[in-house]
C-alpha atoms as a PDB file:
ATOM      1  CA  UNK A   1      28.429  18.449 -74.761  1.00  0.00           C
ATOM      2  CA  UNK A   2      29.035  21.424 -72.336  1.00  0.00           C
ATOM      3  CA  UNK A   3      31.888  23.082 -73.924  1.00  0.00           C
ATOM      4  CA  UNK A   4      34.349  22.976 -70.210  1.00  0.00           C
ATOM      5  CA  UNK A   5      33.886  19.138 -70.633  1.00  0.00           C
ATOM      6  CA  UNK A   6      34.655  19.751 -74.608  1.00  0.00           C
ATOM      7  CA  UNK A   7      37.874  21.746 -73.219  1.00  0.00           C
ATOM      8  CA  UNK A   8      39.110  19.159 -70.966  1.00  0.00           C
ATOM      9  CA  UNK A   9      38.456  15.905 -73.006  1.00  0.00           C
ATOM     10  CA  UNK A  10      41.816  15.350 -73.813  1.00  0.00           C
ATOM     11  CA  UNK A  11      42.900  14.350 -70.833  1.00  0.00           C
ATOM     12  CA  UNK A  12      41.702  11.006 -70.982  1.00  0.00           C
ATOM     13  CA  UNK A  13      41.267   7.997 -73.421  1.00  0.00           C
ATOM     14  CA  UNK A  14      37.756   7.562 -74.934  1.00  0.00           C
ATOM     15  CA  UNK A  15      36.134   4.541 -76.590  1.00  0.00           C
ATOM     16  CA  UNK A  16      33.810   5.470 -79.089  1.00  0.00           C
ATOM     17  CA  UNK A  17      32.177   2.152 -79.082  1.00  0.00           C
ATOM     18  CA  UNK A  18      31.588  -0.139 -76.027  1.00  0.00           C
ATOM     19  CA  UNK A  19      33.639  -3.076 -78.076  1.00  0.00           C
ATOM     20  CA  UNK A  20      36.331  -0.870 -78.183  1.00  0.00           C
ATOM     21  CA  UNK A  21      37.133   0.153 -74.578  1.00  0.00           C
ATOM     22  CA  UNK A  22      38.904  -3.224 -73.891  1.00  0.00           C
ATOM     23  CA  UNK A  23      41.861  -1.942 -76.525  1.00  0.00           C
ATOM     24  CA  UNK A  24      41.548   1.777 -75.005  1.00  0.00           C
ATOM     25  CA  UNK A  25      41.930   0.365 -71.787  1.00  0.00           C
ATOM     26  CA  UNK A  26      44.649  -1.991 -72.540  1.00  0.00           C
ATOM     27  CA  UNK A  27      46.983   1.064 -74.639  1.00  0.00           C
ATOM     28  CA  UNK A  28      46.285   3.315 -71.364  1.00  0.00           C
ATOM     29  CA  UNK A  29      47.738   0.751 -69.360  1.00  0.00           C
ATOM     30  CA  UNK A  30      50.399  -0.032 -71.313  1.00  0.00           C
ATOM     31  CA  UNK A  31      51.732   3.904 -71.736  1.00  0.00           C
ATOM     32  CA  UNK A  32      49.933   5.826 -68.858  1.00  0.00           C
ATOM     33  CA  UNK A  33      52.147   8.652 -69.612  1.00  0.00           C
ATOM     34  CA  UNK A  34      50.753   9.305 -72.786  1.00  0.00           C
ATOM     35  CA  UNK A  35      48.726  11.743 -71.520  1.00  0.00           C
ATOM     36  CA  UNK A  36      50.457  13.531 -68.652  1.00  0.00           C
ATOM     37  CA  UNK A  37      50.810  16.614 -70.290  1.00  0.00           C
ATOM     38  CA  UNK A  38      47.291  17.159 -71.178  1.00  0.00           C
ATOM     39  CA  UNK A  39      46.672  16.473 -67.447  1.00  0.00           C
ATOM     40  CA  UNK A  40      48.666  18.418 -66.131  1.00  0.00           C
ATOM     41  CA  UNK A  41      47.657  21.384 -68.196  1.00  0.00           C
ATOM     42  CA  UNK A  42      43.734  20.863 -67.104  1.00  0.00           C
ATOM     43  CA  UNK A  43      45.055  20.345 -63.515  1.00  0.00           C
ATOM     44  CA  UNK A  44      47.039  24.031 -63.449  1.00  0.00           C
ATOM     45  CA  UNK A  45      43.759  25.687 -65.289  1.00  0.00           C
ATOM     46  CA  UNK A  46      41.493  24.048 -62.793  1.00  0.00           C
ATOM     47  CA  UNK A  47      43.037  23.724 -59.281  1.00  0.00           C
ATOM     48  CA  UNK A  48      46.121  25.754 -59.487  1.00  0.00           C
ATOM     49  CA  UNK A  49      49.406  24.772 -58.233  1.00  0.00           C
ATOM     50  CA  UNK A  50      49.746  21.660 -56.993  1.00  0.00           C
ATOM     51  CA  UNK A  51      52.969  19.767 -55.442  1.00  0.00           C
ATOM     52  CA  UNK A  52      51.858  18.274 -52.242  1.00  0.00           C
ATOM     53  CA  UNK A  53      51.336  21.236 -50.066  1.00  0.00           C
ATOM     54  CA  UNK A  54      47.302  21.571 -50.533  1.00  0.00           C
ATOM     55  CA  UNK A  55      46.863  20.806 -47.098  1.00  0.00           C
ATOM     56  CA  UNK A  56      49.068  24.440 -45.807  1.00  0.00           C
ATOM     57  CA  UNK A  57      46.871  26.202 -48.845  1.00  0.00           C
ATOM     58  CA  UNK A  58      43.443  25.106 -47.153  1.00  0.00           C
ATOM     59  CA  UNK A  59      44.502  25.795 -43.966  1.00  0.00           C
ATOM     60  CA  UNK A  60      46.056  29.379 -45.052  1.00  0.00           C
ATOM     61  CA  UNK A  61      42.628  30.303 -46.770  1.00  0.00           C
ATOM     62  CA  UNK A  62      40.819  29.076 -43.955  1.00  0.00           C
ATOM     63  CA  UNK A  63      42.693  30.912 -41.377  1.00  0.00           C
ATOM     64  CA  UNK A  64      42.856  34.110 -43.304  1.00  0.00           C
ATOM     65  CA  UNK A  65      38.992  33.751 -44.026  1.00  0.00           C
ATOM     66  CA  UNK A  66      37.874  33.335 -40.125  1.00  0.00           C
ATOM     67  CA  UNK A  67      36.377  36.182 -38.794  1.00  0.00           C
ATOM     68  CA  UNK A  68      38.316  35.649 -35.340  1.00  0.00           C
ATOM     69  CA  UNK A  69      41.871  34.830 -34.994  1.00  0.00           C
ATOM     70  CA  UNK A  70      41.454  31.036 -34.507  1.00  0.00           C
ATOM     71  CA  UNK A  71      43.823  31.434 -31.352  1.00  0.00           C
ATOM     72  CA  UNK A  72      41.257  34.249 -29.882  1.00  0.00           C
ATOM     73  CA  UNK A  73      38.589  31.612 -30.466  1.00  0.00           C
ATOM     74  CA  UNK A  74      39.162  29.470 -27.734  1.00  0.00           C
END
């Protein structure tokens, strides 16, 4: 497999065989903690920061990517 996939695989529950995803699924429901860490680790390496404010980091990149000043725009 493509070794960022390889990196990353950890951060989820795998069934090796089709007859045993039931069980996976059923131990990942029962303890969907289990593998918070991982996820957040893959999450900082791949996005960044995170903690609800995405929204103000768009915008800022947006605004200090436009080649106008978005009020001049108008």
């Amino acid at each position: 497999m493509c070794e960022v996939f390889d990196e990353f695989a950890g951060v989820a529950a795998h069934a090796e065989r089709y007859r045993d995803l039931r069980r996976v699924v059923e131990e990942e429901l029962a303890d969907p903690d289990r593998l918070a860490g991982q996820r957040r680790r893959a999450t900082r390496e791949l996005i960044g920061p995170v903690g609800g404010r995405v929204s103000q980091r768009i915008a800022d990149i947006l605004l200090a990517r436009a080649p106008v000043p978005v009020f001049l725009a108008q």
